[in-house]
Protein backbone atom coordinates (compact mmCIF):
# COMPACT_ATOMS: atom_id res chain seq x y z
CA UNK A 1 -18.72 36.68 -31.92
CA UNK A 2 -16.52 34.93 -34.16
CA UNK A 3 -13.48 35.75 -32.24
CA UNK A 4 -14.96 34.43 -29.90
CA UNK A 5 -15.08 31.00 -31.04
CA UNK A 6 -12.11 31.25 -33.21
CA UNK A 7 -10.35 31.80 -29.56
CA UNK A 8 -11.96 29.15 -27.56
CA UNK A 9 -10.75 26.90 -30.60
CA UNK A 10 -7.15 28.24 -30.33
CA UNK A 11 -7.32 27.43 -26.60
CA UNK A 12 -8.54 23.99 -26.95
CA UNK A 13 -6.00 22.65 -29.33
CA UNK A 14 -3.13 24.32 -27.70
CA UNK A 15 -4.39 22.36 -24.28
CA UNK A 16 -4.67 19.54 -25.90
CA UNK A 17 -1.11 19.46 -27.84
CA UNK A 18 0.80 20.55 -24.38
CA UNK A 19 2.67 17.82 -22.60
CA UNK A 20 1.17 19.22 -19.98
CA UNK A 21 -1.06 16.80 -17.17
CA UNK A 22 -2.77 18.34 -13.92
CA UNK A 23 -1.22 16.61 -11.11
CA UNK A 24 -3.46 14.20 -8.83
CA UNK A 25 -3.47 16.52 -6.09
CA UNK A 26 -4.58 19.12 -7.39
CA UNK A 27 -7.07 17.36 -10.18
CA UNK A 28 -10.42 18.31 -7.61
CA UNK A 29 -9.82 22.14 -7.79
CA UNK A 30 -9.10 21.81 -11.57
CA UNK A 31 -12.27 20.13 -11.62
CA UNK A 32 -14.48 22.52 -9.50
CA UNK A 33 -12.72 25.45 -10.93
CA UNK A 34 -14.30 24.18 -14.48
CA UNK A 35 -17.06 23.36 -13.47
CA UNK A 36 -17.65 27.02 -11.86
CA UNK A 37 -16.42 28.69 -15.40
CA UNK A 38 -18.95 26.73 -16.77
CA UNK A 39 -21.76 27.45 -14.40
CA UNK A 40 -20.83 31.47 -14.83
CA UNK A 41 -20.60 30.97 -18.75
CA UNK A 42 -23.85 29.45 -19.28
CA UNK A 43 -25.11 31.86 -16.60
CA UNK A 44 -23.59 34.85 -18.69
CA UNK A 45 -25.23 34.03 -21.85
CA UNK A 46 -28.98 32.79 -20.14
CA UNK A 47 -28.71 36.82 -19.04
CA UNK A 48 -27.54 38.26 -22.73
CA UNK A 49 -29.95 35.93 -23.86
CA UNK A 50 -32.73 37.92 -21.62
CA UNK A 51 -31.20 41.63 -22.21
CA UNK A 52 -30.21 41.26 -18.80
CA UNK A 53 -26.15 41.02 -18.90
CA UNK A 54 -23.93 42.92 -16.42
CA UNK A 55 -20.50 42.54 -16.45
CA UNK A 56 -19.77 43.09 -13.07
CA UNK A 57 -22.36 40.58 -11.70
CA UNK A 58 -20.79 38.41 -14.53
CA UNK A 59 -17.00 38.97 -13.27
CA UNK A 60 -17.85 38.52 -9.62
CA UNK A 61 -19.96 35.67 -9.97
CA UNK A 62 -17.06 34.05 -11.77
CA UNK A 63 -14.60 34.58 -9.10
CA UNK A 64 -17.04 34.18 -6.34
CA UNK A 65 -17.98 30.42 -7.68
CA UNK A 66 -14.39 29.41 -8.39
CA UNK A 67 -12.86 30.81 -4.61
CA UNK A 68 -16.03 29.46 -2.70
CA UNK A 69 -15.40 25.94 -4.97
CA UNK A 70 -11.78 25.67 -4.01
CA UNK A 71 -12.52 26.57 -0.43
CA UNK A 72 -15.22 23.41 -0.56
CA UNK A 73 -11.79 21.57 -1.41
CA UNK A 74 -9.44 22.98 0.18
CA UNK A 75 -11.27 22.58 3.71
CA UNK A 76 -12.22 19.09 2.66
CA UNK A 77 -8.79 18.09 2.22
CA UNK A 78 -7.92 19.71 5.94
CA UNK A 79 -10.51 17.48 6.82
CA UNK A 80 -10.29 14.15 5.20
CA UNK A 81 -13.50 14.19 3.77
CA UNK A 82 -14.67 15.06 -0.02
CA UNK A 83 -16.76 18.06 1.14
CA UNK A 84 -15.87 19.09 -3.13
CA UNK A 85 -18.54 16.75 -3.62
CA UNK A 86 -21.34 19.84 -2.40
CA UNK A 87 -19.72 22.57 -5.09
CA UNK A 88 -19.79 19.88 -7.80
CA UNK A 89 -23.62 18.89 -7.14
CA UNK A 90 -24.38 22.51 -6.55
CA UNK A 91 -22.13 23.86 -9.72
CA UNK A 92 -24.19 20.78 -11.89
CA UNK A 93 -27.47 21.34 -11.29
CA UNK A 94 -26.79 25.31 -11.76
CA UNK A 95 -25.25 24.55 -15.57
CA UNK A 96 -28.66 22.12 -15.85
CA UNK A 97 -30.74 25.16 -14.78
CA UNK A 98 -28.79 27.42 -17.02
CA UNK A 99 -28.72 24.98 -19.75
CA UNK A 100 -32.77 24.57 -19.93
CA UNK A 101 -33.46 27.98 -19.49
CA UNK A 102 -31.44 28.76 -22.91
CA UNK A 103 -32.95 26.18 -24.65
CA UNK A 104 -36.58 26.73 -23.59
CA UNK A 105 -35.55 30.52 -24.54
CA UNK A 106 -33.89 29.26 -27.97
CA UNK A 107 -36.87 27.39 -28.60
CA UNK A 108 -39.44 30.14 -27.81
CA UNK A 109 -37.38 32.53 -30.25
CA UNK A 110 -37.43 30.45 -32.77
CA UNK A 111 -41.26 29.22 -32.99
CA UNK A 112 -42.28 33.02 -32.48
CA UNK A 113 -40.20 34.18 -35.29
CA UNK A 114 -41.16 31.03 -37.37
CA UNK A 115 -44.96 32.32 -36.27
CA UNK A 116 -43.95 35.90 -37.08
CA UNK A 117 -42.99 34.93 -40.59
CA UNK A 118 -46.09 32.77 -41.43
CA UNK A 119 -49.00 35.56 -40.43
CA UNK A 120 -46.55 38.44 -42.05
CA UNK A 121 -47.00 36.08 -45.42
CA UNK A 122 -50.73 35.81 -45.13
């Protein structure tokens, strides 16, 4: 798990020391294409959370969200409209979902094991 982090760390400073900027065009699927990661992430580690992980639902869903996000943009920029509006209010109430689902199951883990510990004392 460490690895983990230690490379999410890695990736963060290197973004953020490249000269690099997203140009304005193309800052909406940038920002939908985040936002889906994040949605799938979150998603990805409610289900290890709940023993019920796949990796293939995992990879899919990943893709899925980000193609069916930039296709929200993409048509809304054929149109004229800012139809990326629906992935970004469907993609942010998903990560909400996610986010209180792993904290109500954090929380529940760690008053049963704080319970667990009391009546094994007694």
């Amino acid at each position: 798990m460490w690895y983990l982090l230690a490379g999410l760390l890695a990736g963060v400073l290197v973004g953020l020391n490249l000269p690099w900027k997203v140009p304005a065009i193309l800052a909406r699927y940038m920002a939908v294409g985040i936002l889906a990661g994040v949605d799938t992430s979150l998603g990805g580690l409610r289900a290890s959370l709940e023993g019920e992980f796949d990796i293939m639902v995992f990879t899919t869903g990943f893709f899925g969200n980000v193609i069916l996000s930039a296709g929200f943009v993409y048509v809304g920029d054929m149109l004229g409209i800012e139809l990326y509006l629906a992935a970004v209010v469907a993609l942010g109430v998903r990560v909400f979902n996610n986010m209180g689902r792993i904290r109500r199951h954090l929380l529940r883990s760690a008053t049963n094991n704080g319970q667990e510990s009391a009546s094994s004392g007694e």
